[in-house]
C-alpha atoms as a PDB file:
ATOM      1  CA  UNK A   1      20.361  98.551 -21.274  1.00  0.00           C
ATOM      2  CA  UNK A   2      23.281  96.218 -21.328  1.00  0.00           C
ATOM      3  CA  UNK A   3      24.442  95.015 -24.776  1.00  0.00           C
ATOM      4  CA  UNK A   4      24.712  91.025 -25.087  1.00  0.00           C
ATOM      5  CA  UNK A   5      26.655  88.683 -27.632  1.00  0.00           C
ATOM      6  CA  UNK A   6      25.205  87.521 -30.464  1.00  0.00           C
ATOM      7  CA  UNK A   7      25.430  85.191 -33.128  1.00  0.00           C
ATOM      8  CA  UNK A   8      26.123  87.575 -36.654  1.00  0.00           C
ATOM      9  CA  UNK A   9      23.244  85.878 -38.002  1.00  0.00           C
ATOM     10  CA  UNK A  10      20.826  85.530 -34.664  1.00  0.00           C
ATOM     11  CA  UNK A  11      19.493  89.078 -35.385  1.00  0.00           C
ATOM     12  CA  UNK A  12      19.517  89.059 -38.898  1.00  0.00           C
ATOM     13  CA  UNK A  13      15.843  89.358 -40.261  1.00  0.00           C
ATOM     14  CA  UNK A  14      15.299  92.072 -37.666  1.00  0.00           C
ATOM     15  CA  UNK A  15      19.128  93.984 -39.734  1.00  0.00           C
ATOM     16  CA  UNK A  16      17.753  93.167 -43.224  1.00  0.00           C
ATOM     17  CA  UNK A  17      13.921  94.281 -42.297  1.00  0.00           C
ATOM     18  CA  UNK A  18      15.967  97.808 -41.112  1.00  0.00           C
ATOM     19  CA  UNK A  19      18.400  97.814 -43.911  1.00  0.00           C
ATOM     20  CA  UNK A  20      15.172  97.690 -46.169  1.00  0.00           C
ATOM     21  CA  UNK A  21      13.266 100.155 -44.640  1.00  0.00           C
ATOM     22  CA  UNK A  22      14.610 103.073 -42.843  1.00  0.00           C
ATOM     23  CA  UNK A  23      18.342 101.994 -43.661  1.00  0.00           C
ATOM     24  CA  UNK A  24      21.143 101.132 -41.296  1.00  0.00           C
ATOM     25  CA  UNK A  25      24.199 103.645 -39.864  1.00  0.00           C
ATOM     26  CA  UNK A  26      27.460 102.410 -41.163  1.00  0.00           C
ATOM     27  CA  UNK A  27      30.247 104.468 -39.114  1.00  0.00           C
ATOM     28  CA  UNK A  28      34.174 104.748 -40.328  1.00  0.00           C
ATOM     29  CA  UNK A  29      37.038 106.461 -38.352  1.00  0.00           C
ATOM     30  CA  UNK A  30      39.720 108.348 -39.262  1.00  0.00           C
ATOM     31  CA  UNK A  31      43.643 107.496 -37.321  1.00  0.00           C
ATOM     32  CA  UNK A  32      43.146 110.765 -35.648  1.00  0.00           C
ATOM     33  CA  UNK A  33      39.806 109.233 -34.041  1.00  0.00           C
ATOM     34  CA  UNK A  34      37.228 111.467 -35.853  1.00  0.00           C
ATOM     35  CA  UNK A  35      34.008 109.543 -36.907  1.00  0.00           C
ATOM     36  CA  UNK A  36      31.572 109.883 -39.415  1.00  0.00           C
ATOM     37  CA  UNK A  37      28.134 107.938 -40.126  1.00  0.00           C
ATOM     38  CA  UNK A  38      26.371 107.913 -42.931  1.00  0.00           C
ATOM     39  CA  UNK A  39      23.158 105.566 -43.650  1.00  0.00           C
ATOM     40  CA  UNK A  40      23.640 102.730 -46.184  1.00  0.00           C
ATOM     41  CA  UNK A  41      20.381 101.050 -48.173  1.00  0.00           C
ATOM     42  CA  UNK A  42      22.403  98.506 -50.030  1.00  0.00           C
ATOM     43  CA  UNK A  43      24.671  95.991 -47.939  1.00  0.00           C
ATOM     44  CA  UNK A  44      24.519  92.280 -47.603  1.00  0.00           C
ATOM     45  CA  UNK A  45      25.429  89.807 -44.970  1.00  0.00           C
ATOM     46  CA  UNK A  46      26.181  86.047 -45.598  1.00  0.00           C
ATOM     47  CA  UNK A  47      29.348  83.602 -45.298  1.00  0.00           C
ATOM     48  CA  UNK A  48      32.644  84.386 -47.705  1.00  0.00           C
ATOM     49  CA  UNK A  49      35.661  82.162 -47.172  1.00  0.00           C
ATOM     50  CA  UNK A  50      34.276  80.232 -44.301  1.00  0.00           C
ATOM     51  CA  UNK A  51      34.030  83.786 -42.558  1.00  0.00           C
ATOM     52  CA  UNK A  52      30.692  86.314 -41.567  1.00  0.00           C
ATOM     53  CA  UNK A  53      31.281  88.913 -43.992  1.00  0.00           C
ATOM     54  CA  UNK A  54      29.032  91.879 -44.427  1.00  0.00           C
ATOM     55  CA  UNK A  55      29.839  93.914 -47.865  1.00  0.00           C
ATOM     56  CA  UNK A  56      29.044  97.716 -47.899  1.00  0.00           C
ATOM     57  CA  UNK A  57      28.907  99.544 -51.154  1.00  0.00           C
ATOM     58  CA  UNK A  58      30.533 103.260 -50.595  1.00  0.00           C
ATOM     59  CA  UNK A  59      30.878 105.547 -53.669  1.00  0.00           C
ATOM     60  CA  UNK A  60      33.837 107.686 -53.743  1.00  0.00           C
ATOM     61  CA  UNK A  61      32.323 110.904 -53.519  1.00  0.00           C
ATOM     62  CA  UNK A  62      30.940 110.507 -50.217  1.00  0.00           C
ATOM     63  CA  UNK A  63      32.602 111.695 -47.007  1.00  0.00           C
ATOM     64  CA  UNK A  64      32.810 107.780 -45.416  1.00  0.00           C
ATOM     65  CA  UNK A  65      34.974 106.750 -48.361  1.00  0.00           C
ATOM     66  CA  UNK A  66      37.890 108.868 -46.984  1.00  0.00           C
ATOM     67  CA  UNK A  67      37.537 107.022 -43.806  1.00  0.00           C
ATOM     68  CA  UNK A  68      36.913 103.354 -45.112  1.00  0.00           C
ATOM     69  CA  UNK A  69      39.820 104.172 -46.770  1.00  0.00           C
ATOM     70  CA  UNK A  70      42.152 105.249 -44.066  1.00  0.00           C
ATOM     71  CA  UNK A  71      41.309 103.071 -41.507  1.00  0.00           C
ATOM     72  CA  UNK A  72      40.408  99.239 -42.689  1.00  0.00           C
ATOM     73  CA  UNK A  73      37.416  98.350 -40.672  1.00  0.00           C
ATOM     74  CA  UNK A  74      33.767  99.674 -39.925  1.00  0.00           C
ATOM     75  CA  UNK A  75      30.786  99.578 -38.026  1.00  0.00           C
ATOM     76  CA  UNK A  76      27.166  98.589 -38.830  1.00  0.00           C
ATOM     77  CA  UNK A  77      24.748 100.281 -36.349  1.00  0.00           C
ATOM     78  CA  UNK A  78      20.806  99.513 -36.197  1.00  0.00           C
ATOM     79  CA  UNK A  79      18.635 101.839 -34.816  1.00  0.00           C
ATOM     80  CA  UNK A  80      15.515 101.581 -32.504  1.00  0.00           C
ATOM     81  CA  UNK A  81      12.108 102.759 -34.650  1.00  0.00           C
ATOM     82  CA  UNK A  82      11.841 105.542 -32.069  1.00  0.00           C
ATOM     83  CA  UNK A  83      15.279 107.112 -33.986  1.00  0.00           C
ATOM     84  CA  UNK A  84      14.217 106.198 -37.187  1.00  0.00           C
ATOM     85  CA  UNK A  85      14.513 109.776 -38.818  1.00  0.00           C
ATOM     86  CA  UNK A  86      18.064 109.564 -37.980  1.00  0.00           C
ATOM     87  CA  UNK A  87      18.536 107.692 -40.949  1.00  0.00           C
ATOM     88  CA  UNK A  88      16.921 110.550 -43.023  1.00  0.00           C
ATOM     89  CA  UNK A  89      18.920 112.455 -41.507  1.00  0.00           C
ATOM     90  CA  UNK A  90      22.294 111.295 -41.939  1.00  0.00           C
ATOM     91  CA  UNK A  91      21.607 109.960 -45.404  1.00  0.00           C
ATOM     92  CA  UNK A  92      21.239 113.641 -47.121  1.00  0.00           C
ATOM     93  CA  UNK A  93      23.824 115.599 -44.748  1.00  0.00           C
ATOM     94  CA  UNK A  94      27.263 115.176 -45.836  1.00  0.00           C
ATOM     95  CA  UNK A  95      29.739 115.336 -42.692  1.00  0.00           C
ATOM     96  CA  UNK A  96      31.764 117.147 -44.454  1.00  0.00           C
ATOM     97  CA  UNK A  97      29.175 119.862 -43.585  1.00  0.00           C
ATOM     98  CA  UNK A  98      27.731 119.217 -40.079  1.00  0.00           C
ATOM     99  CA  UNK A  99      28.741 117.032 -36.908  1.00  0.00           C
ATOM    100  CA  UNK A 100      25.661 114.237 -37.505  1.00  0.00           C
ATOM    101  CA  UNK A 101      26.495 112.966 -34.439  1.00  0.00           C
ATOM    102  CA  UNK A 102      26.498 116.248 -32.461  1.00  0.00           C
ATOM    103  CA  UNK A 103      23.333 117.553 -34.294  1.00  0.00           C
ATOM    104  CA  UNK A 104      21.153 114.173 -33.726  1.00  0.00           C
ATOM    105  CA  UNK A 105      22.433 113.475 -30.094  1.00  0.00           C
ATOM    106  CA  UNK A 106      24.091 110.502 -31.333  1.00  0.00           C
ATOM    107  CA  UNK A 107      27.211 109.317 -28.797  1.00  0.00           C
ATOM    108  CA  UNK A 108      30.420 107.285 -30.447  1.00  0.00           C
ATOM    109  CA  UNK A 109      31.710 104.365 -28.026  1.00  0.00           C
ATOM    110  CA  UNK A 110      34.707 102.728 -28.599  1.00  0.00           C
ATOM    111  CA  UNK A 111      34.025  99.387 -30.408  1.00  0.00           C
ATOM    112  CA  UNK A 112      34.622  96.438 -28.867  1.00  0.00           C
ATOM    113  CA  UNK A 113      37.678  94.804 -31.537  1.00  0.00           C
ATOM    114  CA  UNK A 114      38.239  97.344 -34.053  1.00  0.00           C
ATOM    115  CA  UNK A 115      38.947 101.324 -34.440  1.00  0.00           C
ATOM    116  CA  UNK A 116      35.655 102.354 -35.489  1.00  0.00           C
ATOM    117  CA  UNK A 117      33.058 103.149 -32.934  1.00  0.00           C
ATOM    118  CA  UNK A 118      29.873 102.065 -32.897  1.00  0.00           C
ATOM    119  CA  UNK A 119      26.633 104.405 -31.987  1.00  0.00           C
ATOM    120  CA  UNK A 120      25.445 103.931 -28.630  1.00  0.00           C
ATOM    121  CA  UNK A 121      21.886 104.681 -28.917  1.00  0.00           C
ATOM    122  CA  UNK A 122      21.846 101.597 -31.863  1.00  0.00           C
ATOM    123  CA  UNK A 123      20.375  98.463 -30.874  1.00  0.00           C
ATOM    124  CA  UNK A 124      21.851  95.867 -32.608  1.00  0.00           C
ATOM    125  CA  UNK A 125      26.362  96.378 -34.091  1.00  0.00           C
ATOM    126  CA  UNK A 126      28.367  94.677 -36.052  1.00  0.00           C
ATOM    127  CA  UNK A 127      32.049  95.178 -35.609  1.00  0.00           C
ATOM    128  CA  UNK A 128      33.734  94.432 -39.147  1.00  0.00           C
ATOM    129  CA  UNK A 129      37.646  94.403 -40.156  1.00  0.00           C
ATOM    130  CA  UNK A 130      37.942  95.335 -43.886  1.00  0.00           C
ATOM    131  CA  UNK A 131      39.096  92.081 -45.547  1.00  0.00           C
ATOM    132  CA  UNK A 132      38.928  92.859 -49.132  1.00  0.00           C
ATOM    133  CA  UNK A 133      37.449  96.095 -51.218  1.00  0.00           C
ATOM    134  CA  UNK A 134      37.008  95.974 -55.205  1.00  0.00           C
ATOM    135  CA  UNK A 135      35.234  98.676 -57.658  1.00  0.00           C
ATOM    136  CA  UNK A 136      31.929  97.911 -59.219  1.00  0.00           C
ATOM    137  CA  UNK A 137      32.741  97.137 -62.872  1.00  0.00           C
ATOM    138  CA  UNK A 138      30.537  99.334 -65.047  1.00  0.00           C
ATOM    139  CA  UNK A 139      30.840  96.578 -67.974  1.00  0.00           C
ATOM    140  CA  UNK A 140      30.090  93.566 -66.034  1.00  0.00           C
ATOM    141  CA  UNK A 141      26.602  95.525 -64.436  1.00  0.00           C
ATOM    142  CA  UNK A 142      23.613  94.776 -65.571  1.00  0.00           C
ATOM    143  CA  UNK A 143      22.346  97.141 -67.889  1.00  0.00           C
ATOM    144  CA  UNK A 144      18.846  98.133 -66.091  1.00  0.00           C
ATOM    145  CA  UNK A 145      20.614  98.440 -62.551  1.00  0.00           C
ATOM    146  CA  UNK A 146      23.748 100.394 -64.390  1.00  0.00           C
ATOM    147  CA  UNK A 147      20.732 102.854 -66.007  1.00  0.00           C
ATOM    148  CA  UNK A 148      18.570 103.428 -62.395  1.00  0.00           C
ATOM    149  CA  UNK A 149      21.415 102.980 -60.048  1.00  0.00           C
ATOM    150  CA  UNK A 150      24.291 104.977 -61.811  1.00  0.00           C
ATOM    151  CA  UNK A 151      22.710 107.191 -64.540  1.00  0.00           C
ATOM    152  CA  UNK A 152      25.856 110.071 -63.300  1.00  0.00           C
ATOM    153  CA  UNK A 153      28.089 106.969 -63.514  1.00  0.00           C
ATOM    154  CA  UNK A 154      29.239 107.027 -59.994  1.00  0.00           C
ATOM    155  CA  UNK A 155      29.876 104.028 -58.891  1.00  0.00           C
ATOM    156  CA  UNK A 156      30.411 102.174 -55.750  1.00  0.00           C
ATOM    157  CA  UNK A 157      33.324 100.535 -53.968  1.00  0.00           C
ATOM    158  CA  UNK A 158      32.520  97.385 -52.316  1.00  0.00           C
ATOM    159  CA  UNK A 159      33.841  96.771 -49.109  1.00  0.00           C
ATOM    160  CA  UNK A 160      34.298  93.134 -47.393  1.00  0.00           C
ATOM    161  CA  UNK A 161      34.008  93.467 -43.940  1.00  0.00           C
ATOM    162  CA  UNK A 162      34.909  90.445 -41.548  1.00  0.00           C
ATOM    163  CA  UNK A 163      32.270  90.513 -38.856  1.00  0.00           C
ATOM    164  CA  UNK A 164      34.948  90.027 -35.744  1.00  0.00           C
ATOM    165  CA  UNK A 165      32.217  90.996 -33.064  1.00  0.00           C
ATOM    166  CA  UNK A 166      28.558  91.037 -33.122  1.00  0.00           C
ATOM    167  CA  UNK A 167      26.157  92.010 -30.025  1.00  0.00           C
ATOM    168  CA  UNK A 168      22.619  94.030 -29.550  1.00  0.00           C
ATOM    169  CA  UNK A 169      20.435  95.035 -26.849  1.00  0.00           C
ATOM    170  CA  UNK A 170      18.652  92.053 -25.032  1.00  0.00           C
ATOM    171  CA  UNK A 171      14.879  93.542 -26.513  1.00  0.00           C
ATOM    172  CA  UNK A 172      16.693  94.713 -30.161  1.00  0.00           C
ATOM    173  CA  UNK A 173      14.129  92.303 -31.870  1.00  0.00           C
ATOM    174  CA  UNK A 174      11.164  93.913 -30.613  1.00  0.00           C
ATOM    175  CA  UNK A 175      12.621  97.867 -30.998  1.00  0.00           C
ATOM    176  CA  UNK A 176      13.463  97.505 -34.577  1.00  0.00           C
ATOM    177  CA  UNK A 177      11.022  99.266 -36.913  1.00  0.00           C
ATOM    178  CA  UNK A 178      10.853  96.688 -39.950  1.00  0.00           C
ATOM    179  CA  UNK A 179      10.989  93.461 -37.508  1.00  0.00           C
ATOM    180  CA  UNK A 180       9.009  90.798 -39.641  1.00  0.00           C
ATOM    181  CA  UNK A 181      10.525  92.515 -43.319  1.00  0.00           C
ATOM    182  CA  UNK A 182      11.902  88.824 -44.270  1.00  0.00           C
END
């Protein structure tokens, strides 16, 4: 089905109701072209600077990091219900190990503005250029979300991605598993 333009924010209760439930696909890429995916739970989407910014936490130990960090943009990717065990799936297989995309038939087109590609079989992309990244400050955390979210003390890099292009399947509100989450 042909992807359409969209408004950043036209699809975005269908996004969060995915990013709360099942997760979404965030995909980096390397200068060399190699991709990897990996499923993010925590993100948020709003306006920073008079700009559509979505913010991705990454923690240095995972494989995406290297990416994120080598290339300054990303992809946001959700997924139709009918694939929603990808997101199992590439949430507790490091790509470091296994070809996620090979392994769950998943196929990397190019994006449509930046390097990172987006995965074809998702639904509804966002296209974002890396516009500012910080560390979480361990100090500055609350101390019930430091205790349950960090108790190894690993903690995240944020990541401010400018959304520069935004589109989705022209039925991506009724294929998304979580449609009415918000």
């Amino acid at each position: 089905m042909a992807k359409v333009d969209i408004e950043f924010d036209q699809l975005l209760p269908e996004t969060l109701g995915a990013l709360r439930s099942e997760g979404l696909q965030l995909v980096g890429v390397r200068e060399d072209g190699s991709a990897n995916t990996m499923t993010i739970g925590w993100a948020t989407f709003g306006i920073l600077w008079g700009r559509p910014i979505c913010v991705v936490l990454v923690r240095p130990s995972r494989y995406t990091y290297e990416f994120l960090e080598a290339v300054p943009d990303f992809t946001v990717n959700v997924m139709p219900k009918e694939l929603a065990e990808v997101a199992a799936y590439c949430g507790t297989v490091s790509g470091r190990d296994e070809d996620k995309f090979a392994n769950k038939g998943l196929t990397c087109t190019p994006g449509r503005v930046v390097k990172s590609p987006i995965i074809e079989e998702g639904i509804i992309h966002y296209e974002c250029r890396i516009v500012h990244r910080n560390d979480l400050i361990p100090d500055q955390l609350d101390a019930g979300i430091k205790a349950g979210a960090y108790p190894q003390g690993d903690f995240h890099r944020l990541y401010y991605g400018q959304i520069v292009a935004s589109y989705a399947e022209e039925d991506a509100a009724l294929r998304v598993s979580s449609p009415n989450a918000y």
